[in-house]
PDB file of N, CA and C in Angstrom:
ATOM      1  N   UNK A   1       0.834  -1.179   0.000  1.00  0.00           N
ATOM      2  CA  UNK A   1       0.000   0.000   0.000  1.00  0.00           C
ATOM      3  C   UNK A   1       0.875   1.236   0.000  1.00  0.00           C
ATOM      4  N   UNK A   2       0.298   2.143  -0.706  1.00  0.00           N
ATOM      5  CA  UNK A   2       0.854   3.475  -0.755  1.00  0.00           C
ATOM      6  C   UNK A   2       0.990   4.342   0.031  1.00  0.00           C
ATOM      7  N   UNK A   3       2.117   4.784   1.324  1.00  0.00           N
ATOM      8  CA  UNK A   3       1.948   5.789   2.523  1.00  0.00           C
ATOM      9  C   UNK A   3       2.121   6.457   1.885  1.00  0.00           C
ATOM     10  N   UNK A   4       0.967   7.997   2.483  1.00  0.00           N
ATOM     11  CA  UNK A   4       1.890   9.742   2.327  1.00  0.00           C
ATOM     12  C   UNK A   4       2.344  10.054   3.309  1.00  0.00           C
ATOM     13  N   UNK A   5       3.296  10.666   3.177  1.00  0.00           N
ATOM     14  CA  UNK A   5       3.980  11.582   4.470  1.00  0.00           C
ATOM     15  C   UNK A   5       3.333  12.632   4.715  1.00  0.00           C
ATOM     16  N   UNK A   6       2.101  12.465   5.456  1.00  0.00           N
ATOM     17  CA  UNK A   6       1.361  13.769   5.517  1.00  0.00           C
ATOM     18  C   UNK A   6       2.022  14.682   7.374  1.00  0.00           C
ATOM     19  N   UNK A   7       3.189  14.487   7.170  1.00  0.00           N
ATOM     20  CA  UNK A   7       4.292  15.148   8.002  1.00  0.00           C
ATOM     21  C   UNK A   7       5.035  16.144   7.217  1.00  0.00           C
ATOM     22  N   UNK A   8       5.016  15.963   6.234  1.00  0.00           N
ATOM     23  CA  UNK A   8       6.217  16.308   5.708  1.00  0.00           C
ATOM     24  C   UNK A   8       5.129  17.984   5.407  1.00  0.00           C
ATOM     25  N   UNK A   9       5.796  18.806   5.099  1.00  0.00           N
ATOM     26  CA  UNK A   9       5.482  20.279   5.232  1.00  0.00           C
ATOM     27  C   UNK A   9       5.342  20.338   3.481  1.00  0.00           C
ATOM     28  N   UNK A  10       5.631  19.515   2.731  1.00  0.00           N
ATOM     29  CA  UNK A  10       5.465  19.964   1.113  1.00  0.00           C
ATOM     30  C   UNK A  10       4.572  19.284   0.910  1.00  0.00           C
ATOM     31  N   UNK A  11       4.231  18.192   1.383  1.00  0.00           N
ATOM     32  CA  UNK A  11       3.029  17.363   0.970  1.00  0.00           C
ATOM     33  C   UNK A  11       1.778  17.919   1.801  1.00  0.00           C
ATOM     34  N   UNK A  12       1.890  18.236   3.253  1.00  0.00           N
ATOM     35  CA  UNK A  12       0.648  19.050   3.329  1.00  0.00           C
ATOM     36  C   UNK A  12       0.322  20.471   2.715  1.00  0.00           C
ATOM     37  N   UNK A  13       1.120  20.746   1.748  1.00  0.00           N
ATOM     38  CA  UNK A  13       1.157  22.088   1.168  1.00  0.00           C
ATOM     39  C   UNK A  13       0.375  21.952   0.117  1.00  0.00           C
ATOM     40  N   UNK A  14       1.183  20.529  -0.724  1.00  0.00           N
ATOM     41  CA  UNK A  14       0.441  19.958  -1.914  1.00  0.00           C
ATOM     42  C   UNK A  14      -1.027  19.789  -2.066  1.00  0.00           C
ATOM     43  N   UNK A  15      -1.634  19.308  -0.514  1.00  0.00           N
ATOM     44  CA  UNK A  15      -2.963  18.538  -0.041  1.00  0.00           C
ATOM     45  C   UNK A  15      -3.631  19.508  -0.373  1.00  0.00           C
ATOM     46  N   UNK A  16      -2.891  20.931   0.487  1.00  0.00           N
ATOM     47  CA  UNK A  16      -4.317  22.088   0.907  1.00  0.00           C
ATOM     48  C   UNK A  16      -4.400  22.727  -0.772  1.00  0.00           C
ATOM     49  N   UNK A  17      -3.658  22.836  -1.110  1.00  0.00           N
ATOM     50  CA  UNK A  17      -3.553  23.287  -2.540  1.00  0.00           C
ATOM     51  C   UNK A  17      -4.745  22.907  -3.816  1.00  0.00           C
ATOM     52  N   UNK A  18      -4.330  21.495  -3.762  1.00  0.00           N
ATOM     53  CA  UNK A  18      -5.037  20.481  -4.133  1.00  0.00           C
ATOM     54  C   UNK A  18      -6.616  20.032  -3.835  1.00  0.00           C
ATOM     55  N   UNK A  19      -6.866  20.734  -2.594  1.00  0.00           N
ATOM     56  CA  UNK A  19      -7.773  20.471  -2.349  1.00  0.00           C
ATOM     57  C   UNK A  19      -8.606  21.893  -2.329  1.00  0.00           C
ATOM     58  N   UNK A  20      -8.094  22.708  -2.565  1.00  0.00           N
ATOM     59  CA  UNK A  20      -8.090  24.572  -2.599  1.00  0.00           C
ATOM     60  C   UNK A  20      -8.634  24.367  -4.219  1.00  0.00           C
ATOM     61  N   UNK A  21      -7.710  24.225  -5.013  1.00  0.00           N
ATOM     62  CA  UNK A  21      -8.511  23.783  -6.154  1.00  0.00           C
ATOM     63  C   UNK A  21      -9.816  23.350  -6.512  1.00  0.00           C
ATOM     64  N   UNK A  22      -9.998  21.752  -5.433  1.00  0.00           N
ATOM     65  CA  UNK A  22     -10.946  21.159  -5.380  1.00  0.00           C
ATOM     66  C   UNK A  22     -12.290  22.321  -5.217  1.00  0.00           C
ATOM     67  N   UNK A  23     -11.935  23.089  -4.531  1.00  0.00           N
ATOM     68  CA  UNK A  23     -13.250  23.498  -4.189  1.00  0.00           C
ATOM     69  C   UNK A  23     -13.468  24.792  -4.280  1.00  0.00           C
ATOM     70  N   UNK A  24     -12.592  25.441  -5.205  1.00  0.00           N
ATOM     71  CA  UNK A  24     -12.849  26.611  -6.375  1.00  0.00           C
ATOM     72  C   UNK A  24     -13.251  25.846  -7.631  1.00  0.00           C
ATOM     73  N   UNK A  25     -12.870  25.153  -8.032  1.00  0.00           N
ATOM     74  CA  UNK A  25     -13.888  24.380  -9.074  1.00  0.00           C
ATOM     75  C   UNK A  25     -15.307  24.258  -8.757  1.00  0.00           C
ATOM     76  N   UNK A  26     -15.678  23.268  -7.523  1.00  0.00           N
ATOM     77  CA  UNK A  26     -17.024  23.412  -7.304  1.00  0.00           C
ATOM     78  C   UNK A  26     -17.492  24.405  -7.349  1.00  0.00           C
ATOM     79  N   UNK A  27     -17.124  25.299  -6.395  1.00  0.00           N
ATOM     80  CA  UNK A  27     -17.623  26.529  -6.179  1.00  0.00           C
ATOM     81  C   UNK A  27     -18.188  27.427  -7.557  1.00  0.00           C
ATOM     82  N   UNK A  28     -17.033  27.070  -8.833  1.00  0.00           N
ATOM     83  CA  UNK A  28     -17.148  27.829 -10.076  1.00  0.00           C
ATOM     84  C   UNK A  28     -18.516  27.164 -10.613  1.00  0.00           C
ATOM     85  N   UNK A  29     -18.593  26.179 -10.756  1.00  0.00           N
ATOM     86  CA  UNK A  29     -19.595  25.467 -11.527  1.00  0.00           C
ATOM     87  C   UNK A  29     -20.926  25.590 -10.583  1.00  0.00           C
ATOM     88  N   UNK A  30     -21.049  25.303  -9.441  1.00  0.00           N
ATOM     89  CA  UNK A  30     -22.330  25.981  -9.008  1.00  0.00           C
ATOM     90  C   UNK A  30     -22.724  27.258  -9.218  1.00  0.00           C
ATOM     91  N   UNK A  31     -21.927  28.292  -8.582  1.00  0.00           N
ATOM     92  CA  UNK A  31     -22.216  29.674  -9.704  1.00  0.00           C
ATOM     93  C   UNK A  31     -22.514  29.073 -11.204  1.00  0.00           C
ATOM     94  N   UNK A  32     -22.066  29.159 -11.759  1.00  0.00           N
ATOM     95  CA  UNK A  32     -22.279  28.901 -13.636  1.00  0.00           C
ATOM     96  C   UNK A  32     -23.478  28.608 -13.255  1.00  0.00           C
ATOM     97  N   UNK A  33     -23.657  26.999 -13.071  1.00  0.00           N
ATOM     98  CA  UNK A  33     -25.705  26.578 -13.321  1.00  0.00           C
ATOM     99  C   UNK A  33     -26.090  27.237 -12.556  1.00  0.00           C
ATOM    100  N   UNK A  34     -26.388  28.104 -11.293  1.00  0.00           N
ATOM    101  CA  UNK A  34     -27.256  29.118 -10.832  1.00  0.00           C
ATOM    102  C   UNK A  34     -27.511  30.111 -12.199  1.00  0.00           C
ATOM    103  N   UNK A  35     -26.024  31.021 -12.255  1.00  0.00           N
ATOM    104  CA  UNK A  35     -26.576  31.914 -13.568  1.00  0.00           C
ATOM    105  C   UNK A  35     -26.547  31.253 -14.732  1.00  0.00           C
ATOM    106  N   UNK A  36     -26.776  29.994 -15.452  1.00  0.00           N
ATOM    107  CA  UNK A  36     -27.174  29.791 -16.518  1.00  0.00           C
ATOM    108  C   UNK A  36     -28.594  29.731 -16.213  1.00  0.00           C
ATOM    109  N   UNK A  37     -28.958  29.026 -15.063  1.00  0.00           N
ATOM    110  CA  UNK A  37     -30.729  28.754 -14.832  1.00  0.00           C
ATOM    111  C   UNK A  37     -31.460  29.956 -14.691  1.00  0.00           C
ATOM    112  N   UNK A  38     -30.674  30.934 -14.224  1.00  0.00           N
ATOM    113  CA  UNK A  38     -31.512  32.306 -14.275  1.00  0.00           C
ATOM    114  C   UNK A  38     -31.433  33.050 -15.407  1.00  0.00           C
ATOM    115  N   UNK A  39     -30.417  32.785 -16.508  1.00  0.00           N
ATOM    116  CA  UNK A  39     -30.359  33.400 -17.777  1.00  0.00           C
ATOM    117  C   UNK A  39     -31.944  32.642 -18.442  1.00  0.00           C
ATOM    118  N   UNK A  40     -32.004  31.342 -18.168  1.00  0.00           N
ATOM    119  CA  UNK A  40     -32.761  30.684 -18.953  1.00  0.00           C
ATOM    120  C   UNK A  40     -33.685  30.930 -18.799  1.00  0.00           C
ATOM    121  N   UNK A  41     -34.413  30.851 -17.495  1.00  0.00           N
ATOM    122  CA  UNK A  41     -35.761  31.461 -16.811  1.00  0.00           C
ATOM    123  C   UNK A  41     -36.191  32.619 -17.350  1.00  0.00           C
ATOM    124  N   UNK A  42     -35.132  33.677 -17.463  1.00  0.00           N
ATOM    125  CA  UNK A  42     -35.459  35.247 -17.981  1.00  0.00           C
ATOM    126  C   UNK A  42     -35.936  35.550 -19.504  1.00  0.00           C
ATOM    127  N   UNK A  43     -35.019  34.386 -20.127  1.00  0.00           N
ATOM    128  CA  UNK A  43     -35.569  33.880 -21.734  1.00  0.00           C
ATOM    129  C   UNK A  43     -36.671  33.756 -21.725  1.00  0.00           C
ATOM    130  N   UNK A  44     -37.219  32.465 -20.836  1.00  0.00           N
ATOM    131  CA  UNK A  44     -38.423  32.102 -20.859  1.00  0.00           C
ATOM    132  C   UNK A  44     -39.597  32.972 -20.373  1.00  0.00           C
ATOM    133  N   UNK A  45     -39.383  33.514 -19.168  1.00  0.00           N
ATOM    134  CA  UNK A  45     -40.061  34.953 -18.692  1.00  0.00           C
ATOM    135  C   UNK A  45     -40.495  35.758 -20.023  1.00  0.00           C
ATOM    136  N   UNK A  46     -38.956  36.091 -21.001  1.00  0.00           N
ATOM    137  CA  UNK A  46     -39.579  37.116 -21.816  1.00  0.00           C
ATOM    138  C   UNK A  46     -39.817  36.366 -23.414  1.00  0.00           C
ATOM    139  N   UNK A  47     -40.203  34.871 -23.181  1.00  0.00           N
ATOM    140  CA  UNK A  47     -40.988  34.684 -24.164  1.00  0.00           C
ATOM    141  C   UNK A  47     -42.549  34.199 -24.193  1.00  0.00           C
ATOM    142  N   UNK A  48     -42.429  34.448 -22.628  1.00  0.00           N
ATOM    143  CA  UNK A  48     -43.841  33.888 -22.234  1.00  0.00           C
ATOM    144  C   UNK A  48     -44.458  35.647 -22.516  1.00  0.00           C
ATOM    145  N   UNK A  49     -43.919  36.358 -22.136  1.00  0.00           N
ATOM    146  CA  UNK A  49     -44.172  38.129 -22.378  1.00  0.00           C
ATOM    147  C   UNK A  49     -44.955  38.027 -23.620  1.00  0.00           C
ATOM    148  N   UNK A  50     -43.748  37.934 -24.577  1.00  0.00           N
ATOM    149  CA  UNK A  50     -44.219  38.135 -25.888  1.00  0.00           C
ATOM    150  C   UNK A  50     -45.164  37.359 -26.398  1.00  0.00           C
ATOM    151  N   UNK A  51     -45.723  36.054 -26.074  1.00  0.00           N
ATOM    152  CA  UNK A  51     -46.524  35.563 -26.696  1.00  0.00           C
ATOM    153  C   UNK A  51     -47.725  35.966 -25.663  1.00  0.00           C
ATOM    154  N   UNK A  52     -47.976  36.805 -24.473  1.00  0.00           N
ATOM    155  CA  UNK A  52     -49.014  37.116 -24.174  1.00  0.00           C
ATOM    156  C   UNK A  52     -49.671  38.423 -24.443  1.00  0.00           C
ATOM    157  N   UNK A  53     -48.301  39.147 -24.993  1.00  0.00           N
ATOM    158  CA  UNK A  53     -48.815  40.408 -25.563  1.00  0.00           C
ATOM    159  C   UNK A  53     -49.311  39.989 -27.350  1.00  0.00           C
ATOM    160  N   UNK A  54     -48.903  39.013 -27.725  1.00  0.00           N
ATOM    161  CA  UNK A  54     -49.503  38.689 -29.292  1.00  0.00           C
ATOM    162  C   UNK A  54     -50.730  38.658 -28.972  1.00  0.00           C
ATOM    163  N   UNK A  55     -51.325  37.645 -28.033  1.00  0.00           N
ATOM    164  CA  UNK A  55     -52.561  36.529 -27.789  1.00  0.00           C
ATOM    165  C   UNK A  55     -53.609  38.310 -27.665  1.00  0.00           C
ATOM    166  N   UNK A  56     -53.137  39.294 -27.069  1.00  0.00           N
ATOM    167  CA  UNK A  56     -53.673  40.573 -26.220  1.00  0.00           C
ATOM    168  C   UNK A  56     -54.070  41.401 -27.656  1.00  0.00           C
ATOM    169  N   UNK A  57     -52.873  41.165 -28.744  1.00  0.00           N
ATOM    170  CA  UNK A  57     -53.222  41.742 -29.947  1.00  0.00           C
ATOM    171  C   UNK A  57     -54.355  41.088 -30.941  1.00  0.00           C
ATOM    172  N   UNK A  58     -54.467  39.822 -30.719  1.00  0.00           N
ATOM    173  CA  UNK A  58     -55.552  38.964 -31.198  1.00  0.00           C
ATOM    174  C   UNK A  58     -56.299  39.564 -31.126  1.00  0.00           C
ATOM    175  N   UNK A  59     -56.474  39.246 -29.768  1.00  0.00           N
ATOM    176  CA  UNK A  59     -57.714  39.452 -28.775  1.00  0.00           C
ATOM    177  C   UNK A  59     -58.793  40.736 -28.929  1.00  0.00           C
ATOM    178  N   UNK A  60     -58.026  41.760 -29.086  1.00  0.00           N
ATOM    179  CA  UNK A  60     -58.215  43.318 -29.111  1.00  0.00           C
ATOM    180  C   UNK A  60     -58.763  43.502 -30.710  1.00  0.00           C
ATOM    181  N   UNK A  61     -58.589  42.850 -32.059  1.00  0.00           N
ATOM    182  CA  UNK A  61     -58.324  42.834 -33.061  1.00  0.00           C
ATOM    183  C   UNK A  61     -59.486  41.912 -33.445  1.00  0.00           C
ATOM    184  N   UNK A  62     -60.045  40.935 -32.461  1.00  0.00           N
ATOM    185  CA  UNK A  62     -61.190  40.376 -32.570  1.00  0.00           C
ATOM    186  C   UNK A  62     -62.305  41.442 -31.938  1.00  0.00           C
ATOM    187  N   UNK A  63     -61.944  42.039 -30.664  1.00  0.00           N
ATOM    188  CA  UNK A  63     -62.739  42.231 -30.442  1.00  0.00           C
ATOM    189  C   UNK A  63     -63.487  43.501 -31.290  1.00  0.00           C
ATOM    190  N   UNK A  64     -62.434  44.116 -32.007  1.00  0.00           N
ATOM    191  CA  UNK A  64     -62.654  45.270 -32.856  1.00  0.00           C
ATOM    192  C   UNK A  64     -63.513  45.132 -33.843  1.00  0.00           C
ATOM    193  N   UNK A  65     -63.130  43.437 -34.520  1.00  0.00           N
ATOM    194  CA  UNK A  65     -64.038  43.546 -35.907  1.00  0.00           C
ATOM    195  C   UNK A  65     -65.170  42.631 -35.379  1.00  0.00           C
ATOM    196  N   UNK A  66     -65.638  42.184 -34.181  1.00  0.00           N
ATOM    197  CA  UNK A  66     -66.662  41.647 -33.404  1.00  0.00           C
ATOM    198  C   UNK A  66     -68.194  43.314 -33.336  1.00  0.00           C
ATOM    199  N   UNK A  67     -67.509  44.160 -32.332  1.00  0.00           N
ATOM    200  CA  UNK A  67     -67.676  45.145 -32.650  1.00  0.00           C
ATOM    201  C   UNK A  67     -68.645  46.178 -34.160  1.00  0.00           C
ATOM    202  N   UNK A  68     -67.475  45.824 -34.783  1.00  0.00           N
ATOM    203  CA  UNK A  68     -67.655  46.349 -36.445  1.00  0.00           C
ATOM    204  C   UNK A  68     -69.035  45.685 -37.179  1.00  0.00           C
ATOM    205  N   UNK A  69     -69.082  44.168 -36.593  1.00  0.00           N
ATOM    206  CA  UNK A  69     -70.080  43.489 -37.118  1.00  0.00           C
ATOM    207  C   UNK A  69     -71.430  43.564 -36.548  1.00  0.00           C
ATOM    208  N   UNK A  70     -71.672  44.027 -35.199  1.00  0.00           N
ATOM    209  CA  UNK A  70     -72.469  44.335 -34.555  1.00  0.00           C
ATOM    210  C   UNK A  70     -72.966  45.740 -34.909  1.00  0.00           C
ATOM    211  N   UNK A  71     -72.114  46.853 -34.771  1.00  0.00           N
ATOM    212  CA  UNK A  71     -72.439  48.094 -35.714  1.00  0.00           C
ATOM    213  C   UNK A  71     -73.403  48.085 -36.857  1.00  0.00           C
ATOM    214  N   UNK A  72     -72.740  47.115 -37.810  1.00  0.00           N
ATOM    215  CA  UNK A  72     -73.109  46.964 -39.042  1.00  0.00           C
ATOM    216  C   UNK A  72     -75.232  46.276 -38.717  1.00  0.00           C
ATOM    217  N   UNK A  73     -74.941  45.603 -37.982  1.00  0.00           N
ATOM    218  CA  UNK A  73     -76.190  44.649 -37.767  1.00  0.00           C
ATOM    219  C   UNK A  73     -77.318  45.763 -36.680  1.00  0.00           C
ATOM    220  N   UNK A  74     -76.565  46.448 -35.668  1.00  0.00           N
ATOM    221  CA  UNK A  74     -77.665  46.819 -34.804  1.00  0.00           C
ATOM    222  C   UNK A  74     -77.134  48.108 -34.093  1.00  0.00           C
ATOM    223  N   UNK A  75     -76.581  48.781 -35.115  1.00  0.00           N
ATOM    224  CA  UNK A  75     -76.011  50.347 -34.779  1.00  0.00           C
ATOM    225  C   UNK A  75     -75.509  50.703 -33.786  1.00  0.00           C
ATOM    226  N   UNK A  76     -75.129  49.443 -32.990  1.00  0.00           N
ATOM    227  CA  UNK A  76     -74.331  49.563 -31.503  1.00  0.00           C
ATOM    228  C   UNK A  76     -72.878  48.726 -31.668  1.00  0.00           C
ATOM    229  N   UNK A  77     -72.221  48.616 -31.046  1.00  0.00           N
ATOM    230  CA  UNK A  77     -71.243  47.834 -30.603  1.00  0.00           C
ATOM    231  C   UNK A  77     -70.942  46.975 -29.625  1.00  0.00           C
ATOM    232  N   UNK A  78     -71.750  47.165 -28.917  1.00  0.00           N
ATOM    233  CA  UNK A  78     -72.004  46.681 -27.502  1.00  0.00           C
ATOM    234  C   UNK A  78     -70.365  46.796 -26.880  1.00  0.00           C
ATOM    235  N   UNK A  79     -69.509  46.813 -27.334  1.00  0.00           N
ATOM    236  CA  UNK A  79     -68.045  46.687 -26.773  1.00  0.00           C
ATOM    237  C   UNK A  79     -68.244  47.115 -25.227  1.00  0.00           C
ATOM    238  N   UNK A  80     -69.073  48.201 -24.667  1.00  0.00           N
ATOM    239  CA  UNK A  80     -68.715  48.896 -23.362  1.00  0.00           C
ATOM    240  C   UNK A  80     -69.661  47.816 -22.624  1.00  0.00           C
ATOM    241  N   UNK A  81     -71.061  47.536 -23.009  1.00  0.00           N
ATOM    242  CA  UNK A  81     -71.707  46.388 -22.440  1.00  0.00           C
ATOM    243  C   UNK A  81     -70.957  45.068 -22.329  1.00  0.00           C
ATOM    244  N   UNK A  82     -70.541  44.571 -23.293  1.00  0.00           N
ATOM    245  CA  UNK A  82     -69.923  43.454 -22.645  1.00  0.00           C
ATOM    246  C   UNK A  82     -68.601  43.941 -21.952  1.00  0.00           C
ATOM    247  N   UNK A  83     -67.847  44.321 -21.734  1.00  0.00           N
ATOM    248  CA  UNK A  83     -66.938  45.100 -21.040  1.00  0.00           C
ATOM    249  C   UNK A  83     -67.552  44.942 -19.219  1.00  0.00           C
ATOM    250  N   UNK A  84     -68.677  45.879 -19.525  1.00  0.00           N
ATOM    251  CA  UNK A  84     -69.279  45.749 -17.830  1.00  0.00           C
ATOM    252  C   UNK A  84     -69.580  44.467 -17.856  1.00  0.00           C
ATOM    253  N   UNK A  85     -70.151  43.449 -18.125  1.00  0.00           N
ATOM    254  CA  UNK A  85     -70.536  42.448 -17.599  1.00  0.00           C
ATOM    255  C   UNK A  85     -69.143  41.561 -17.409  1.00  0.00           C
ATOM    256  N   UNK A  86     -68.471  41.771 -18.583  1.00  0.00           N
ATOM    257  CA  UNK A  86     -66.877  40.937 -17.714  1.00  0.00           C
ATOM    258  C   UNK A  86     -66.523  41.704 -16.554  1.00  0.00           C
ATOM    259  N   UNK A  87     -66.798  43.101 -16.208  1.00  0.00           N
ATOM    260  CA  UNK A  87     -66.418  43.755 -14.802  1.00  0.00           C
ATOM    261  C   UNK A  87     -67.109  42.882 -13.379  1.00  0.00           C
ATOM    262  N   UNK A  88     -68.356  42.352 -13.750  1.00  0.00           N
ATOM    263  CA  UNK A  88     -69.391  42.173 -13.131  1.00  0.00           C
ATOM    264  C   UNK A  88     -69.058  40.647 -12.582  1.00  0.00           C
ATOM    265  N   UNK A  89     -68.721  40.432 -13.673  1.00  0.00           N
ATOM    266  CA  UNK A  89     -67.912  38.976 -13.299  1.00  0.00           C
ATOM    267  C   UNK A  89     -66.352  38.057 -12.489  1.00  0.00           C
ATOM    268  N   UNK A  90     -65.651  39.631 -12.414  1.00  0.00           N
ATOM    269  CA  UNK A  90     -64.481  40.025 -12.194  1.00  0.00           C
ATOM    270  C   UNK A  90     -63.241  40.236 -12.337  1.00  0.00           C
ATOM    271  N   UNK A  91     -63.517  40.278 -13.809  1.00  0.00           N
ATOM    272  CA  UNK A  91     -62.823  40.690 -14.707  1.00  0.00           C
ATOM    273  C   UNK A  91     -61.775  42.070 -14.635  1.00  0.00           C
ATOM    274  N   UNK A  92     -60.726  42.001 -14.537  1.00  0.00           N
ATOM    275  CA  UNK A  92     -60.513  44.021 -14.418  1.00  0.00           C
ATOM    276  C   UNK A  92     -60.077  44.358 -16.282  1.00  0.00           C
ATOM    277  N   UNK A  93     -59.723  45.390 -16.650  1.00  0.00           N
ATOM    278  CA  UNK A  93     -59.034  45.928 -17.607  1.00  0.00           C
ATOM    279  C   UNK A  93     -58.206  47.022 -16.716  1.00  0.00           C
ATOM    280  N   UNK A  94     -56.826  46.993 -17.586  1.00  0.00           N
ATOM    281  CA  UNK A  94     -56.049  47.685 -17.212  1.00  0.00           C
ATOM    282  C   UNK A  94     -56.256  49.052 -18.083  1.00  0.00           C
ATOM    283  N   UNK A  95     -55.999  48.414 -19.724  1.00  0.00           N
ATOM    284  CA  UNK A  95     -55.884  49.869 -20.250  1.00  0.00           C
ATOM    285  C   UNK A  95     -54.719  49.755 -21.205  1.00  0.00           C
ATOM    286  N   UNK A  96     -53.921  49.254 -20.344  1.00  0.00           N
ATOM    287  CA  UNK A  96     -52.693  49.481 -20.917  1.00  0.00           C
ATOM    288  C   UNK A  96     -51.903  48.381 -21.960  1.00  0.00           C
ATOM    289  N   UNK A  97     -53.017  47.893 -22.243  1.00  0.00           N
ATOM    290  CA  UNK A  97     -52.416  47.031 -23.784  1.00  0.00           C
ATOM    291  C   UNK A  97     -53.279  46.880 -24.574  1.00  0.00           C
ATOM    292  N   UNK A  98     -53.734  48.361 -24.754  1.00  0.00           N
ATOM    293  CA  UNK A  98     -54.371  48.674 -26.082  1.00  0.00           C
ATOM    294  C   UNK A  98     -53.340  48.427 -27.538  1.00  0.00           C
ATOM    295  N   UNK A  99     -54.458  48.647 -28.426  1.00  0.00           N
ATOM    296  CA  UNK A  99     -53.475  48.898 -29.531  1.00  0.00           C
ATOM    297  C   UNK A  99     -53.363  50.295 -30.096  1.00  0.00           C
ATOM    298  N   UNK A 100     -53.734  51.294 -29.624  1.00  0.00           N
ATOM    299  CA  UNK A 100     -53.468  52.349 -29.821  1.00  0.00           C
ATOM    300  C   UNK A 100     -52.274  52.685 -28.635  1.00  0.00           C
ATOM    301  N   UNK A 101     -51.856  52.124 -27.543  1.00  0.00           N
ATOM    302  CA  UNK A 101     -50.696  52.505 -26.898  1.00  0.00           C
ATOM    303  C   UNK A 101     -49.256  51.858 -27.525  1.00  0.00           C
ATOM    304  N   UNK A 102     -49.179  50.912 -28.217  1.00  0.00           N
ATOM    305  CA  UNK A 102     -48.228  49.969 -28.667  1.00  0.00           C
ATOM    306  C   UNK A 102     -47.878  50.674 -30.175  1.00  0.00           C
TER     307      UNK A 102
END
């Protein structure tokens, strides 16, 4: 079997060294996957964004020519009526993802 001279003053130098290494490596690579997982999350954050501001442009773009067709049929729009009854239901509107603000 293999003794170390863990007496000897160069080999415990070697150890702490060696093992100083050891655990600036770990240390490096846990940092890294923390900030790679939060780079990734933030991707995902701002692609979940963007596809809820599309779905908002749909949405707004239906409800416009929904609207338009009702006009056409019964000289109203009802847009503000159904509006209150989604209030009623508990619904909020913000406002702020119109398509006249974008």
């Amino acid at each position: 079997m293999l003794e170390i001279a863990t007496h000897d003053p160069e080999v415990q130098a070697a150890i702490i060294t060696a093992l100083g290494s050891v655990v600036a490596t770990v240390i490096a690579a846990i940092c890294a996957a923390f900030i790679g997982q939060r780079l990734t999350s933030r991707k995902k954050l701002a692609e979940d964004l963007e596809t809820a501001r599309s779905d908002i442009k749909f949405l707004l773009a239906v409800e416009k020519e929904h609207c338009q067709m009702h006009r056409e049929h019964a000289s109203e729009s009802f847009k503000i009526r159904v509006r209150e009854r989604a209030r009623i239901q508990g619904f909020t509107w913000s406002g702020k993802n119109t398509l006249q603000s974008r």
